[in-house]
Protein backbone atom coordinates (compact mmCIF):
# COMPACT_ATOMS: atom_id res chain seq x y z
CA UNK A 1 11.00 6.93 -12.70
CA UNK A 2 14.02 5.48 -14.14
CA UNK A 3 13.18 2.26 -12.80
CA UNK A 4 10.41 1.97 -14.87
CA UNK A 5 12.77 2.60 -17.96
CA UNK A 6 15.01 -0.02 -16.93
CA UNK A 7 12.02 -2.62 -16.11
CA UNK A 8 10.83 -2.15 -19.23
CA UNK A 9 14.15 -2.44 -21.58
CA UNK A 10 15.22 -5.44 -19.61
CA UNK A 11 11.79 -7.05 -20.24
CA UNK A 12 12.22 -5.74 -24.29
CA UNK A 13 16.17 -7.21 -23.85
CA UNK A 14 15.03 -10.21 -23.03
CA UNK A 15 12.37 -10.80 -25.67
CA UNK A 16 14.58 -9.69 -28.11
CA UNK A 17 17.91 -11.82 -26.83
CA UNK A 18 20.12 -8.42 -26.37
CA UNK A 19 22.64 -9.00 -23.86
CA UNK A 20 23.70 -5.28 -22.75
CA UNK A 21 27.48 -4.33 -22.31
CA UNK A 22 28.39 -5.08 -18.81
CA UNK A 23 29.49 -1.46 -18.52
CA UNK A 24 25.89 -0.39 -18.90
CA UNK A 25 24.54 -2.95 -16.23
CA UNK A 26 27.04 -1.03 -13.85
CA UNK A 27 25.74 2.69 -15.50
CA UNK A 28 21.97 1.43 -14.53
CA UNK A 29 23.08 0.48 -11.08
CA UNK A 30 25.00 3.96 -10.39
CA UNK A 31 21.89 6.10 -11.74
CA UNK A 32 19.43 3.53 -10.03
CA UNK A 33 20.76 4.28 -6.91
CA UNK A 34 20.78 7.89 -7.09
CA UNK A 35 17.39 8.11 -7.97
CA UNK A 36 16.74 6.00 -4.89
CA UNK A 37 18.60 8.81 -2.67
CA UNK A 38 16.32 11.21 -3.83
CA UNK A 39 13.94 9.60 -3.71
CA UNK A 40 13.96 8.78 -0.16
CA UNK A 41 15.06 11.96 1.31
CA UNK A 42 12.20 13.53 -0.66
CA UNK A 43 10.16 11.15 1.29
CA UNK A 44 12.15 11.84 4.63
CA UNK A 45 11.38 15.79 3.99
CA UNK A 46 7.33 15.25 3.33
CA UNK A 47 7.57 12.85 6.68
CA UNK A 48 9.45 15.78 8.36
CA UNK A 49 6.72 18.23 7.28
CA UNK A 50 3.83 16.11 7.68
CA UNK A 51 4.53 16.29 12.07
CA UNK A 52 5.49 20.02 11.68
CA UNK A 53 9.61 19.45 12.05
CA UNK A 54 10.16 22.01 9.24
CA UNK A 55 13.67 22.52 10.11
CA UNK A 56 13.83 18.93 9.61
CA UNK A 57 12.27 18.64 6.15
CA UNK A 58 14.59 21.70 4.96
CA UNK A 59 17.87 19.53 5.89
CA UNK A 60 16.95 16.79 4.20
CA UNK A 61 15.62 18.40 0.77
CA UNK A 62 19.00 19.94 1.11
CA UNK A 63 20.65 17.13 1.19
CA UNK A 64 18.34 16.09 -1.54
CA UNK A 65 19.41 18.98 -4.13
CA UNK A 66 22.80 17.81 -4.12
CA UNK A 67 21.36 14.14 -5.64
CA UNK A 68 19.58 15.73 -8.02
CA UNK A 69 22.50 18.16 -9.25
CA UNK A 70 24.73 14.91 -9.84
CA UNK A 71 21.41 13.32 -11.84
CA UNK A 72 21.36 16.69 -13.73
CA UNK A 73 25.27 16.74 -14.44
CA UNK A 74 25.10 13.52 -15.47
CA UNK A 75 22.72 12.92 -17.28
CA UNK A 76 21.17 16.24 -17.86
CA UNK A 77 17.55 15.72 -15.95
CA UNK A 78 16.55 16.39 -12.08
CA UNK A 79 13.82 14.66 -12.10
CA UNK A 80 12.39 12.54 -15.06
CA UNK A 81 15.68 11.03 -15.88
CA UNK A 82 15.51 9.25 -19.56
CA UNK A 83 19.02 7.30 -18.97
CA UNK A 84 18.25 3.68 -20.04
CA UNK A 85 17.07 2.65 -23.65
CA UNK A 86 16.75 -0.88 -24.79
CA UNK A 87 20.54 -2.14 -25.31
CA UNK A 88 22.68 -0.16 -22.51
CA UNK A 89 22.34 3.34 -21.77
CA UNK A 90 21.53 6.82 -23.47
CA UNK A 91 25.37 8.32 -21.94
CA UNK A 92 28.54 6.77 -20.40
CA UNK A 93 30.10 8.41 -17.06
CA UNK A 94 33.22 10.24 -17.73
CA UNK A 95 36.16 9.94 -15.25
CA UNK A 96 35.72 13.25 -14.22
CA UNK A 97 32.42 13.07 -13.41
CA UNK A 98 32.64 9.56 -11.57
CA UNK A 99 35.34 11.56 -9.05
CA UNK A 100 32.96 13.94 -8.59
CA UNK A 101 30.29 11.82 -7.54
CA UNK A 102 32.80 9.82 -5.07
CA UNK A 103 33.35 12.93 -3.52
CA UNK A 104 29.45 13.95 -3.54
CA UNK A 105 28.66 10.74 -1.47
CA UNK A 106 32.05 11.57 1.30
CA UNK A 107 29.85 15.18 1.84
CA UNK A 108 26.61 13.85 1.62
CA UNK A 109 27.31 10.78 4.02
CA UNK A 110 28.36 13.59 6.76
CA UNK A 111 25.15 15.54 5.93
CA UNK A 112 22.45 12.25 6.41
CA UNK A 113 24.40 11.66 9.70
CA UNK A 114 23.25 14.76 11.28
CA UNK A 115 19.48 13.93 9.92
CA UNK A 116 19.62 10.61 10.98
CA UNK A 117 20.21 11.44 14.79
CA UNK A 118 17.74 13.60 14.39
CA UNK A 119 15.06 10.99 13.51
CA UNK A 120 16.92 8.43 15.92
CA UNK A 121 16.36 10.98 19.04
CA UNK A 122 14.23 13.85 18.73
CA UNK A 123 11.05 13.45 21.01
CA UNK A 124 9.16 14.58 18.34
CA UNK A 125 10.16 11.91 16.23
CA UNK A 126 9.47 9.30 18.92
CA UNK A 127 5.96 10.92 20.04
CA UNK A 128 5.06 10.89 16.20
CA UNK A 129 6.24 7.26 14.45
CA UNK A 130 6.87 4.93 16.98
CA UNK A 131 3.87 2.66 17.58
CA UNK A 132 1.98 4.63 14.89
CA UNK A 133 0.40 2.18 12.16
CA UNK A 134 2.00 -1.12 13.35
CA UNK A 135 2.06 -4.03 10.69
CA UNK A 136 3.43 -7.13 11.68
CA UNK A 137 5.42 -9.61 9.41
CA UNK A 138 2.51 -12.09 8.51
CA UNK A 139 0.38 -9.76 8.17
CA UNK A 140 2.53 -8.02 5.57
CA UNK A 141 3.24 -11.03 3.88
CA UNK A 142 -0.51 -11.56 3.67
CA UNK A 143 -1.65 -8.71 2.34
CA UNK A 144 1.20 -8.82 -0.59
CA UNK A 145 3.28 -5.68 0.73
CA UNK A 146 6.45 -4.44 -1.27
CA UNK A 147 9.44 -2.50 -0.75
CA UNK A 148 10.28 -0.79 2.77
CA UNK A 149 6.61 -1.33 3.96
CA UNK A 150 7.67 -4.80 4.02
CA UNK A 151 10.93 -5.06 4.92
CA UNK A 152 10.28 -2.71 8.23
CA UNK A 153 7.60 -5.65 9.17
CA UNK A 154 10.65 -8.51 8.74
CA UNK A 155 10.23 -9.82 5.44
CA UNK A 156 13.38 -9.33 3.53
CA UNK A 157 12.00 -8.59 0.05
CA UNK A 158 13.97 -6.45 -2.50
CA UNK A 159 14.23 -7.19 -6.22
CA UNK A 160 17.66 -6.46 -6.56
CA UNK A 161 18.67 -9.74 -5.20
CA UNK A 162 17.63 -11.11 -8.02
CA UNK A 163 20.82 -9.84 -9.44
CA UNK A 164 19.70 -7.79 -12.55
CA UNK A 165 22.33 -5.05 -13.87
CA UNK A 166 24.91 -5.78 -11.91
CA UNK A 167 23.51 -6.08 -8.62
CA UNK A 168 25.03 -9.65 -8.56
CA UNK A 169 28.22 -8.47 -8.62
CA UNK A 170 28.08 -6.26 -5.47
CA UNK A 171 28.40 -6.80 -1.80
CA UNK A 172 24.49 -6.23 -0.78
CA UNK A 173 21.31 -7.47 1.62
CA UNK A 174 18.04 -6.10 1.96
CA UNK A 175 17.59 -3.47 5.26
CA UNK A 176 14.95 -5.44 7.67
CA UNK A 177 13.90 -4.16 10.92
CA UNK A 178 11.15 -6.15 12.52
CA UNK A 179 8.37 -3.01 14.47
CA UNK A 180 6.65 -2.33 11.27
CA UNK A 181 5.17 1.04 12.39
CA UNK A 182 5.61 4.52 10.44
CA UNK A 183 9.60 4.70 12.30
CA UNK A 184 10.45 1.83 11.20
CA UNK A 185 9.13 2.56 8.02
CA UNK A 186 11.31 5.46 8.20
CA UNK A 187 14.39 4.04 9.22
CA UNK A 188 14.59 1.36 6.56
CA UNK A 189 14.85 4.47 4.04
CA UNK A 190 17.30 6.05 5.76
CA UNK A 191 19.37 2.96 5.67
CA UNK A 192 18.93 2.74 2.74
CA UNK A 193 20.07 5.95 1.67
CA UNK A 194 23.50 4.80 3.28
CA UNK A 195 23.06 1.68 1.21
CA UNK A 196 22.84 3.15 -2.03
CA UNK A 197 26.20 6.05 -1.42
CA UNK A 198 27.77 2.34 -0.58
CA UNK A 199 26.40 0.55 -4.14
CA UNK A 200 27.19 3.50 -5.86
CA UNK A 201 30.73 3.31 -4.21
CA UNK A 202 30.83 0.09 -5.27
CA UNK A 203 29.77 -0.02 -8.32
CA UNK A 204 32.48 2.89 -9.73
CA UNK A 205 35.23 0.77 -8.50
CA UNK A 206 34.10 -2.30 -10.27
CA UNK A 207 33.16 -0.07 -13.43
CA UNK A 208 34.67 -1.77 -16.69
CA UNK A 209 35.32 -0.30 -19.76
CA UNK A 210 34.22 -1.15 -23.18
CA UNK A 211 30.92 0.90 -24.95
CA UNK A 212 27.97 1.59 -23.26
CA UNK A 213 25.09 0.71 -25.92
CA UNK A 214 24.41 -1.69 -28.11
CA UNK A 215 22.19 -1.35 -31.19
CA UNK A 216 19.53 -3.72 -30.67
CA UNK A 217 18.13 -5.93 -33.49
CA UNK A 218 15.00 -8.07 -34.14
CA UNK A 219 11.64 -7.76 -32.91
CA UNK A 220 10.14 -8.66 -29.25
CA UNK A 221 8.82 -12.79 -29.20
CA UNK A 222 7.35 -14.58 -26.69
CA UNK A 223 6.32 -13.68 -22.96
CA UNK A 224 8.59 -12.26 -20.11
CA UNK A 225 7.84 -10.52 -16.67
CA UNK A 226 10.39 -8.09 -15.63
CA UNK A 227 11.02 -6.87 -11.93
CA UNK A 228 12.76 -4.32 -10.60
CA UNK A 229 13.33 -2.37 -6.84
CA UNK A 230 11.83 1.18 -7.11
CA UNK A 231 12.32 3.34 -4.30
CA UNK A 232 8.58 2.39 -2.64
CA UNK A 233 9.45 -1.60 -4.14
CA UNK A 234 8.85 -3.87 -6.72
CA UNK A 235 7.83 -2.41 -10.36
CA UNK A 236 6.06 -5.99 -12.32
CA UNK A 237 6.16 -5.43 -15.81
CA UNK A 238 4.64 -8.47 -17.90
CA UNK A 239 5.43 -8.24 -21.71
CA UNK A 240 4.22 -10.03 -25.10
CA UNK A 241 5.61 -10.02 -27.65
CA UNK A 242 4.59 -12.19 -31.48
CA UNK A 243 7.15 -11.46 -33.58
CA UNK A 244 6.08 -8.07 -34.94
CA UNK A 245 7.94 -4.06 -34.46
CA UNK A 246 5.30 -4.15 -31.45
CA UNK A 247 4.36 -5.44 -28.76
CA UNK A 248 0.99 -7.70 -28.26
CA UNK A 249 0.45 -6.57 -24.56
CA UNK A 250 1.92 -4.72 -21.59
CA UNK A 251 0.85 -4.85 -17.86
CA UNK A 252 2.24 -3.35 -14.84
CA UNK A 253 2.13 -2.71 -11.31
CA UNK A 254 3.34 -0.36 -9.34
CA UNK A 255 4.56 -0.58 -5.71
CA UNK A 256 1.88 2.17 -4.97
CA UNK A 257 -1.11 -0.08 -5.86
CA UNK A 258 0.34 -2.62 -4.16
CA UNK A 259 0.61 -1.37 -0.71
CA UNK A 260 -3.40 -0.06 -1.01
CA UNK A 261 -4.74 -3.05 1.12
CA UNK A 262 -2.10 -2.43 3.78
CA UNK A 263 -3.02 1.12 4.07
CA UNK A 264 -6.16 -0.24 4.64
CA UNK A 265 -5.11 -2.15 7.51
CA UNK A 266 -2.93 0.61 8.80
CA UNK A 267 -5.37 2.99 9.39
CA UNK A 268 -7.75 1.52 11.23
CA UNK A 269 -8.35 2.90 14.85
CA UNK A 270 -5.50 5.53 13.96
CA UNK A 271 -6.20 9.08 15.10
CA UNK A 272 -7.34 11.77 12.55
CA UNK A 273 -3.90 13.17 13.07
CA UNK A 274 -1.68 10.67 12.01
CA UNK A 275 -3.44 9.80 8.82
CA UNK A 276 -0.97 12.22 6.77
CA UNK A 277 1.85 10.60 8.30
CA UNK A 278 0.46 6.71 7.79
CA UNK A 279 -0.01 7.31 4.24
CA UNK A 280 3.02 9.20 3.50
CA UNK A 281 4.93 6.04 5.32
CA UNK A 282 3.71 3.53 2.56
């Protein structure tokens, strides 16, 4: 994930005192976001297959194929996208390919809107997600969820308002809805797939010049914990450094492992059926 890369060369940054050129904090927020799109209309597509709407799961890894042709373009990976490196980024965005990905998000924002009424008002939909796997907001908070688990039970968690890259410079609040069942779930990534076209939008017209990189110096010191928004939520990386090429330690946690004791909670009393569905929904 390439929000692992960037937790992990802000947490280096920082232990090393590199400030990054503020053109790369606005690269990191432009590939960040794409890999979010993907990320959740890969999810949208498995949710779509997993209640047997296979039209449905088709449109959106369509949709889906034209993300990862602009992550391949760009930075010439689909998938495992090595972008960041400690002190910017490994490629700057030409002008030419920044008009190409404004006009990517005009045709992809027409293509979501036709999947999104479809998971607004299909029966299907409705019979399968709503009131499946309800979580409510202290409950959530309780059990330490992350990411669009949480924020489709109320609480309004998201890293990036902590304002690292240059999320502090754009227009942006977390998506909340308050049913915390598997649509809900749902619909919080689908807003959020609007979300990111829009900081991706945003970001390209506040893009400022100057290099991309810089070559970082020194050696890691001290302690640091570094946090960033992956798709399914907060990546925790804790660092330590002493003064030496390496580091002393490195833990992390994933948003995965973090949402294990909800799924706990979720599936109790849930029919045999809907398991798929509750666990793809985390």
């Amino acid at each position: 994930s390439i929000m692992h890369a960037q937790a992990y060369c802000q947490g280096l940054e920082e232990l090393m005192g590199i400030e990054i050129p503020d053109r790369a904090k606005y690269l990191r927020v432009i590939w960040a976001e794409l890999h979010r799109m993907h990320s959740h209309l890969l999810f949208l597509g498995l949710m779509a297959d997993a209640f047997g709407f296979e039209s449905l799961f088709m449109q959106c890894w369509r949709i889906r194929e034209r993300i990862l042709d602009l992550l391949e373009q760009t930075t010439g990976h689909r998938i495992m996208v090595s972008i960041n490196t400690v002190g910017g980024t490994r490629r700057d965005l030409s002008p030419e390919a920044l008009k190409s990905m404004l006009g990517a998000m005009q045709i992809i924002r027409k293509e979501l809107q036709l999947v999104d009424k479809t998971f607004k008002n299909d029966h299907t939909v409705a019979v399968r997600l709503r009131g499946c796997a309800p979580l409510d907001g202290k409950k959530a908070y309780e059990l330490g969820c992350v990411g669009p688990v949480a924020r489709a039970s109320g609480l309004p968690q998201d890293m990036r308002t902590l304002g690292y890259a240059a999320y502090k410079e754009l227009e942006f609040s977390p998506v909340v809805m308050q049913d915390g069942d598997c649509y809900a779930r749902t619909m919080v990534r689908i807003k959020e797939v609007y979300q990111s076209m829009d900081l991706v939008r945003q970001a390209i017209g506040k893009l400022p010049g100057g290099e991309f990189c810089v070559k970082p110096k020194g050696n890691p010191d001290g302690d640091v914990i570094s946090r960033v928004e992956q798709p399914r939520g907060e990546v925790f990386y804790f660092m330590r450094g002493d003064g030496g090429k390496n580091l002393k330690r490195l833990r992390l946690r994933t948003p995965t492992f973090a949402h294990l004791p909800s799924l706990v909670e979720m599936l109790g009393g849930q029919l045999l059926s809907d398991v798929p569905v509750i666990i793809l929904s985390i």
